[in-house]
C-alpha atoms as a PDB file:
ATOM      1  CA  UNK A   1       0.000   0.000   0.000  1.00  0.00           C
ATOM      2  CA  UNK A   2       1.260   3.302  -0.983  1.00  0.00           C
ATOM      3  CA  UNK A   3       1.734   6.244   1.316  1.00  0.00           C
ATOM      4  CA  UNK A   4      -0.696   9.150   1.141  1.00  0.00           C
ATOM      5  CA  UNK A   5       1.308  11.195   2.845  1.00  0.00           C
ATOM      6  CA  UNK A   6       4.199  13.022   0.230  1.00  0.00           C
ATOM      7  CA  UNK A   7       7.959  12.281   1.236  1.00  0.00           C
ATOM      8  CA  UNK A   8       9.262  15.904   1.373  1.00  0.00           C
ATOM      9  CA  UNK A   9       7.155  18.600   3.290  1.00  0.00           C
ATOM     10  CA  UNK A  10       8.495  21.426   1.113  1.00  0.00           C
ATOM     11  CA  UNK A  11       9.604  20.671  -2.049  1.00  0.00           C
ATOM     12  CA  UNK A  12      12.655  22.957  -2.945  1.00  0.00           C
ATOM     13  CA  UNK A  13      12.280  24.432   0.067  1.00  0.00           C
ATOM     14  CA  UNK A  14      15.091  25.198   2.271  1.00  0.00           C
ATOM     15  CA  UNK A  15      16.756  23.099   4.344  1.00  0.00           C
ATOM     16  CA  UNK A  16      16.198  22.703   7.983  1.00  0.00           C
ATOM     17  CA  UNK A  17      18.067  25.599   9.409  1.00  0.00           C
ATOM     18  CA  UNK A  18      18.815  27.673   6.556  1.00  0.00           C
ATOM     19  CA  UNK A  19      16.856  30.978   4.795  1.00  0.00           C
ATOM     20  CA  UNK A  20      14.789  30.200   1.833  1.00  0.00           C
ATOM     21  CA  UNK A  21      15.900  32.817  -1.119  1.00  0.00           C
ATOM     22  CA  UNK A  22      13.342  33.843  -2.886  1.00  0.00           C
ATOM     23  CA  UNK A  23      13.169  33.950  -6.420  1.00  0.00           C
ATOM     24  CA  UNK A  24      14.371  37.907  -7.330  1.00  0.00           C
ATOM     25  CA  UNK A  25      14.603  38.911  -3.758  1.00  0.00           C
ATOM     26  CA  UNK A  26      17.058  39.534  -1.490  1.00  0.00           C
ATOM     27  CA  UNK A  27      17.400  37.427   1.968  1.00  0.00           C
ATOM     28  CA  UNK A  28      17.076  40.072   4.909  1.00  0.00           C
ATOM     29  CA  UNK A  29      20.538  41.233   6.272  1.00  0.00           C
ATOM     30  CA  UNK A  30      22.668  38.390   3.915  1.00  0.00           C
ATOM     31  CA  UNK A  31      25.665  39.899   3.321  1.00  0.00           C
ATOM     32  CA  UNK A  32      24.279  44.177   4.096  1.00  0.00           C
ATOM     33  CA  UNK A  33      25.490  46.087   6.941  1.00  0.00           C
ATOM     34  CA  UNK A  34      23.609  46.177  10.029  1.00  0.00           C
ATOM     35  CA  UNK A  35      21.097  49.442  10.265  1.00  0.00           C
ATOM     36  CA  UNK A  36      20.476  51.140  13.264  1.00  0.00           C
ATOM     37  CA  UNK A  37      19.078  54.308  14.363  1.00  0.00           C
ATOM     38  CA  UNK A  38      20.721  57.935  14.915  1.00  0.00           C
ATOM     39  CA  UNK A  39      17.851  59.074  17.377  1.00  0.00           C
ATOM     40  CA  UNK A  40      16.406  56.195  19.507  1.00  0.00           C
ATOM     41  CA  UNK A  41      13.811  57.349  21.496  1.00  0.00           C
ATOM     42  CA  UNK A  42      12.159  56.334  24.962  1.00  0.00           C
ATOM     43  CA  UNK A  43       8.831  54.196  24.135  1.00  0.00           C
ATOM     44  CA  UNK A  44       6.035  52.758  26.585  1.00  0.00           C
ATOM     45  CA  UNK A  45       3.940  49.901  25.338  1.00  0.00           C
ATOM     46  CA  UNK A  46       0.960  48.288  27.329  1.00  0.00           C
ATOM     47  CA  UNK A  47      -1.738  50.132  28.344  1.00  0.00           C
ATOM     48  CA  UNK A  48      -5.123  48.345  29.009  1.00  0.00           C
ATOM     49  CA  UNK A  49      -8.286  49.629  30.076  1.00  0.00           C
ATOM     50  CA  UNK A  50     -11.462  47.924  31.435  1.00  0.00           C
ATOM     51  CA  UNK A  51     -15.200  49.385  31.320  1.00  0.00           C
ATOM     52  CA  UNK A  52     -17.387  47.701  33.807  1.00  0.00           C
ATOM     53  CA  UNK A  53     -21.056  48.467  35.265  1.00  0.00           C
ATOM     54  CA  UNK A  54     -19.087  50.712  38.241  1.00  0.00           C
ATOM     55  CA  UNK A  55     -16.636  52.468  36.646  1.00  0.00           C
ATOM     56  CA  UNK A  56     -12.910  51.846  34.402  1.00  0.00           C
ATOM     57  CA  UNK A  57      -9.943  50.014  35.409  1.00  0.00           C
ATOM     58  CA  UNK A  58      -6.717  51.385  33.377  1.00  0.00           C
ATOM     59  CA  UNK A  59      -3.259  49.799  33.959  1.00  0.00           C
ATOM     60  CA  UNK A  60       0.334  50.300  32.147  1.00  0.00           C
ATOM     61  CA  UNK A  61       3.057  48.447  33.053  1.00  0.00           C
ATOM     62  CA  UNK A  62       6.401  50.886  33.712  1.00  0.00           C
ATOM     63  CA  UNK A  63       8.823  49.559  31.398  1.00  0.00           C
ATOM     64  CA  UNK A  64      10.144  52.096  28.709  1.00  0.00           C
ATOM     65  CA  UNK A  65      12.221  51.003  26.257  1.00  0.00           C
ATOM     66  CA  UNK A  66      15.603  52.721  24.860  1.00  0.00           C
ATOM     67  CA  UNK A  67      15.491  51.617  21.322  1.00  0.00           C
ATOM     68  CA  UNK A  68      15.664  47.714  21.664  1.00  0.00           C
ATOM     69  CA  UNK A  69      17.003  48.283  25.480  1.00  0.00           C
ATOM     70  CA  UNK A  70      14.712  48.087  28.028  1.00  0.00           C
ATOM     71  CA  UNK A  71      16.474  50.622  30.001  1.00  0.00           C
ATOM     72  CA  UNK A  72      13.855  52.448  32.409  1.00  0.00           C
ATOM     73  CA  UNK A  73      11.729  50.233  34.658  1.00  0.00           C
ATOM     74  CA  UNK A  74      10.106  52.680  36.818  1.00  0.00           C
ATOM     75  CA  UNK A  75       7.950  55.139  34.063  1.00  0.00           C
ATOM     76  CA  UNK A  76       4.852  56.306  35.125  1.00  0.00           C
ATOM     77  CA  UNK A  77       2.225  56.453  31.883  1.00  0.00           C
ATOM     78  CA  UNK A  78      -1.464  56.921  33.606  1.00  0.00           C
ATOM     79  CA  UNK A  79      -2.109  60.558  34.879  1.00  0.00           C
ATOM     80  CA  UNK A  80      -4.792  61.580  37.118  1.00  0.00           C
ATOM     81  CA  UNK A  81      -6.652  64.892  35.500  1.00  0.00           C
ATOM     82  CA  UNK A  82      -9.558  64.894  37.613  1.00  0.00           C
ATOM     83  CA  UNK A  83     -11.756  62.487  39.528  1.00  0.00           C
ATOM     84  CA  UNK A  84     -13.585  61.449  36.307  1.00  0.00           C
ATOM     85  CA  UNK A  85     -10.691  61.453  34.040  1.00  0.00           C
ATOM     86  CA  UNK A  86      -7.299  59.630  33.551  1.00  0.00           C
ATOM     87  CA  UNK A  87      -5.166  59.648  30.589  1.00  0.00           C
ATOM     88  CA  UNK A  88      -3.143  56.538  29.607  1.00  0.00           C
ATOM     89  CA  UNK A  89       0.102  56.785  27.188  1.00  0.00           C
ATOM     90  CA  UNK A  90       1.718  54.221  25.308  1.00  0.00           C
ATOM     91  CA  UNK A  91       4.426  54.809  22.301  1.00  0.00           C
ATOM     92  CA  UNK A  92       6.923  57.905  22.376  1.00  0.00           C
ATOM     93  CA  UNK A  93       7.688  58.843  26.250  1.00  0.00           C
ATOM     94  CA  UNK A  94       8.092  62.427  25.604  1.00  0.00           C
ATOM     95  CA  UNK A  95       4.772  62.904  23.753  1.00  0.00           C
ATOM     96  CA  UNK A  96       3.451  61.864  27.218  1.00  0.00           C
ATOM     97  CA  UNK A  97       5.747  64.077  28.965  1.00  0.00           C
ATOM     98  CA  UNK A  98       4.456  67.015  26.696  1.00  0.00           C
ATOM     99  CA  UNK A  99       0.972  66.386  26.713  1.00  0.00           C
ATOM    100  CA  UNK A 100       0.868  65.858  30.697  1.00  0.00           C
ATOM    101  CA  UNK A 101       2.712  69.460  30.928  1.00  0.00           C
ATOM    102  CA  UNK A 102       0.088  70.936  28.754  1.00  0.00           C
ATOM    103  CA  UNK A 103      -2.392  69.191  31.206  1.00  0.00           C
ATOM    104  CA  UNK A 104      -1.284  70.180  34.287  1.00  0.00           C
ATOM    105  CA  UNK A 105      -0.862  74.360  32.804  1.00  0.00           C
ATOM    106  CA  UNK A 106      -4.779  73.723  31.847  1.00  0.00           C
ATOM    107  CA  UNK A 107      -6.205  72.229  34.964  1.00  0.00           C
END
């Protein structure tokens, strides 16, 4: 009885291990120098937010990354404005650090 199964997963495919070149493309970083930023900036990811029947939960974590460094582990990103609202940041730190001065002048 013969197989139903094929005896190579990928045909012409790459080996285990190894890039697969496609046809009239380059493989990513094969032989080009390494590219990195002139102007890293400090960036803030998670920020979550929960609605429920009493109210809003919002939480960021207080990493904030230096380029591909995680570099400062104690950033604040949720700002009190009131006692109804609360503003949350993620992305570039000093767009935070801008708008909560504009904030502050305002309230």
């Amino acid at each position: 009885m013969e197989s139903l199964l094929p005896t190579e997963l990928w045909r012409n495919g790459p080996q285990p291990g190894s890039l697969y070149n496609f046809p009239g493309g380059k493989i990513a970083g094969h032989n080009e120098p390494v590219k990195r930023t002139m102007y890293p900036i400090v960036t803030g990811t998670s920020v979550l937010g929960l609605k429920f029947k009493d109210g809003v939960v919002l939480a960021a974590d207080k990493l904030g990354s230096y380029g591909s460094m995680a570099k400062f582990r104690d950033l604040t990103r949720l700002l009190k404005v009131n006692d109804q609202t609360v503003v949350g940041a993620g992305g570039d730190y000093a767009d935070y650090q801008f708008l909560t001065e504009i904030i502050e002048q305002r309230v």
